[in-house]
C-alpha atoms as a PDB file:
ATOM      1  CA  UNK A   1       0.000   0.000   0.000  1.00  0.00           C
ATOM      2  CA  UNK A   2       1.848   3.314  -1.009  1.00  0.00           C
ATOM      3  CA  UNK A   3       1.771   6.886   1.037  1.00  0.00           C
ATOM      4  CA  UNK A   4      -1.515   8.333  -1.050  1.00  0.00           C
ATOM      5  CA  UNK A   5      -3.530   5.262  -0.150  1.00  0.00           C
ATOM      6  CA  UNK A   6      -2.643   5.370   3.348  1.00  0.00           C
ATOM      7  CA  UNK A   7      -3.167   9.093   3.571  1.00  0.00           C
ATOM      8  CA  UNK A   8      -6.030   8.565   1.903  1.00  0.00           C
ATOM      9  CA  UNK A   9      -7.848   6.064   3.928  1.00  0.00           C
ATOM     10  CA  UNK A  10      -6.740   7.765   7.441  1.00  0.00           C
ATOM     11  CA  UNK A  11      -8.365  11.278   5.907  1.00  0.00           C
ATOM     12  CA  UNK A  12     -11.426   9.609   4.726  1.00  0.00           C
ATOM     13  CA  UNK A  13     -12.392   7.673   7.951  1.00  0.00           C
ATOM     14  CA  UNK A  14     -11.737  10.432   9.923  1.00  0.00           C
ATOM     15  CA  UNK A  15     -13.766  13.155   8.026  1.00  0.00           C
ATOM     16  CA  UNK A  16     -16.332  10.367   7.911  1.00  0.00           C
ATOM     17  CA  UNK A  17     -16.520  10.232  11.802  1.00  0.00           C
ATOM     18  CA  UNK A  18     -16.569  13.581  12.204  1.00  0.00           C
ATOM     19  CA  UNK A  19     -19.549  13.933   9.836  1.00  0.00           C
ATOM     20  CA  UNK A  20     -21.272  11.277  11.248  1.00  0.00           C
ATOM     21  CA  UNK A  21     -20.967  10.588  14.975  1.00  0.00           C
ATOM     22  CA  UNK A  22     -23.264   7.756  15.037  1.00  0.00           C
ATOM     23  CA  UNK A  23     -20.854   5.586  12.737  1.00  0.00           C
ATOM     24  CA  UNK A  24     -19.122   2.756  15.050  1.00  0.00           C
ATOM     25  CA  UNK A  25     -16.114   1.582  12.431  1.00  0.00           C
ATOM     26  CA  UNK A  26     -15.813   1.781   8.818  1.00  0.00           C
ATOM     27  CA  UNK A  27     -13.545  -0.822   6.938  1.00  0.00           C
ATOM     28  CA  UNK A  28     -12.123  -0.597   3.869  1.00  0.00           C
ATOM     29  CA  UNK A  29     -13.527  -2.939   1.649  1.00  0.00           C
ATOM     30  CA  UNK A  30     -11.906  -2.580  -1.859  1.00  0.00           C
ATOM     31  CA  UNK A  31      -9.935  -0.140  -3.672  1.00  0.00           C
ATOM     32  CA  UNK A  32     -10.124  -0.202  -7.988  1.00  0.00           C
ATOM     33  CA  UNK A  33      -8.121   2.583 -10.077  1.00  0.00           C
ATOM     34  CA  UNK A  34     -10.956   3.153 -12.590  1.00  0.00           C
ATOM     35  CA  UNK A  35      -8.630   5.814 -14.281  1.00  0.00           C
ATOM     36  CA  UNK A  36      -5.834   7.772 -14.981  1.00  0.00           C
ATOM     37  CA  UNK A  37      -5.344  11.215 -16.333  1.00  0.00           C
ATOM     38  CA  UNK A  38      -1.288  12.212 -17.243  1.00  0.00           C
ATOM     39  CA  UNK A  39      -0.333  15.889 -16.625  1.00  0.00           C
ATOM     40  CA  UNK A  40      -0.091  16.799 -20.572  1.00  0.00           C
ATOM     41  CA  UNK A  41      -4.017  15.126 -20.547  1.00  0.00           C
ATOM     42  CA  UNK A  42      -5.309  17.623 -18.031  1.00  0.00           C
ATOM     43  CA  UNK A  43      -3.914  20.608 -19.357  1.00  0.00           C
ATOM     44  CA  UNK A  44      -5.490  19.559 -22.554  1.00  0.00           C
ATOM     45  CA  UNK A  45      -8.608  18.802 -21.092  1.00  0.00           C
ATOM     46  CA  UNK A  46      -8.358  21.850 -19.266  1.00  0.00           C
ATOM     47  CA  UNK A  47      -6.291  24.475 -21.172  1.00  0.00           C
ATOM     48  CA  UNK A  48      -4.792  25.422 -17.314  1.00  0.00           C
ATOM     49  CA  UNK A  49      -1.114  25.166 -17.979  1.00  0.00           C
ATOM     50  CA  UNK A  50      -0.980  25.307 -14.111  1.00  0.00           C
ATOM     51  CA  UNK A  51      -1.342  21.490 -13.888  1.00  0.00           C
ATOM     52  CA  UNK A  52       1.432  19.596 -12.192  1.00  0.00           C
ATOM     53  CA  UNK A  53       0.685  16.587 -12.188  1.00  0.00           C
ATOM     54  CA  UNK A  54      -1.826  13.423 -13.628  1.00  0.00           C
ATOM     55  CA  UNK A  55      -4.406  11.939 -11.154  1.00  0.00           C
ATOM     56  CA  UNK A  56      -5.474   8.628 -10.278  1.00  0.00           C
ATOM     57  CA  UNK A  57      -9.103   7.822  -9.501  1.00  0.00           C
ATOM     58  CA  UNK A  58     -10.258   5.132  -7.348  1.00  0.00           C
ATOM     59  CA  UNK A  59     -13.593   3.627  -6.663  1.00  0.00           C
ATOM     60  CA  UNK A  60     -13.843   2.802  -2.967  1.00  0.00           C
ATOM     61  CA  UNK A  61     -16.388   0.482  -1.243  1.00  0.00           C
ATOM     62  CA  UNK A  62     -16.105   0.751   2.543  1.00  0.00           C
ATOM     63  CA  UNK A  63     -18.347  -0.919   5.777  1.00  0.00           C
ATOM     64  CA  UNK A  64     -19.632   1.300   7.512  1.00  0.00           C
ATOM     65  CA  UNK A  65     -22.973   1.963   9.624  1.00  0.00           C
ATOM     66  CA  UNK A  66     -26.707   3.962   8.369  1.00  0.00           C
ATOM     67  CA  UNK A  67     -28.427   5.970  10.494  1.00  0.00           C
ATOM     68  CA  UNK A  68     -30.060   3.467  12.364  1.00  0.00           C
ATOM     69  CA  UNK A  69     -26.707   2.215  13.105  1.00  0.00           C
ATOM     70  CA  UNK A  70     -26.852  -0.981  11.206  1.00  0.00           C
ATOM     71  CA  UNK A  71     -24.043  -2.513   8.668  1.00  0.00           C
ATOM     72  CA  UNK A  72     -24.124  -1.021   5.345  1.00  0.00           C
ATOM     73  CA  UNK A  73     -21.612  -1.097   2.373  1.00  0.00           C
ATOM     74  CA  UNK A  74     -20.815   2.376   0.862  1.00  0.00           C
ATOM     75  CA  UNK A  75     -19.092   3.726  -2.180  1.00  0.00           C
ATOM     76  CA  UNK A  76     -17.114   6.761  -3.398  1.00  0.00           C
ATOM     77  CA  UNK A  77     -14.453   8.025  -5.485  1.00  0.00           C
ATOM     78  CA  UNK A  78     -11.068   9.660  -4.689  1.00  0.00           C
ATOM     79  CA  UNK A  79      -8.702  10.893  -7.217  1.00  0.00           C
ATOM     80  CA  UNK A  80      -5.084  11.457  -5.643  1.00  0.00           C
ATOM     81  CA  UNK A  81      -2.006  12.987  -7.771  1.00  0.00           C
ATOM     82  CA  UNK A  82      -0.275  10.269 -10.015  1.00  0.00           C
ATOM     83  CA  UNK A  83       3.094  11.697  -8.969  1.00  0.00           C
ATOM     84  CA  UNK A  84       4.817   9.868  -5.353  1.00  0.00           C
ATOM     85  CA  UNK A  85       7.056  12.782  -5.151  1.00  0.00           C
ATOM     86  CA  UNK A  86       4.263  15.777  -5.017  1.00  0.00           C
ATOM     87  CA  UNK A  87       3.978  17.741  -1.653  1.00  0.00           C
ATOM     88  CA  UNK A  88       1.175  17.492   0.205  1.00  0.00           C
ATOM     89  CA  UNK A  89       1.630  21.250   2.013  1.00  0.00           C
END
């Protein structure tokens, strides 16, 4: 598991908990790159030729609890820079 997945999932589960006091424990249940966009692609895309770097997107599914505090499987998606050297700050 590299540094932007592990960022990643701490961030996410702890926004989540914030957001959503009544949720017990969430657990990650898969993780699937469902894309990737390279730097030159963006700015293209774009026309910013501010971009820095490509991103990844990943398709999440987590355990986690509804409202009535029962077990329910949730989704999202979280793109992340394609670049391991980037700063985060």
């Amino acid at each position: 598991m590299d540094i932007r997945r592990i960022v990643f999932v701490i961030s996410f589960i702890s926004l989540n908990v914030l957001l959503h006091s009544k949720v017990k424990v969430q657990v990650l249940i898969s993780d699937t790159l469902i894309n990737s966009v390279s730097q030159l692609e963006l700015i293209e895309m774009t026309s910013l030729p501010i971009v820095q770097y490509g991103i990844d997107a990943y398709k999440i599914q987590y355990l986690t609890n509804d409202i009535n505090g029962d077990e329910s499987i949730a989704s999202g998606l979280i793109v992340v820079p394609s670049n391991n050297n980037c700063s985060w700050g």
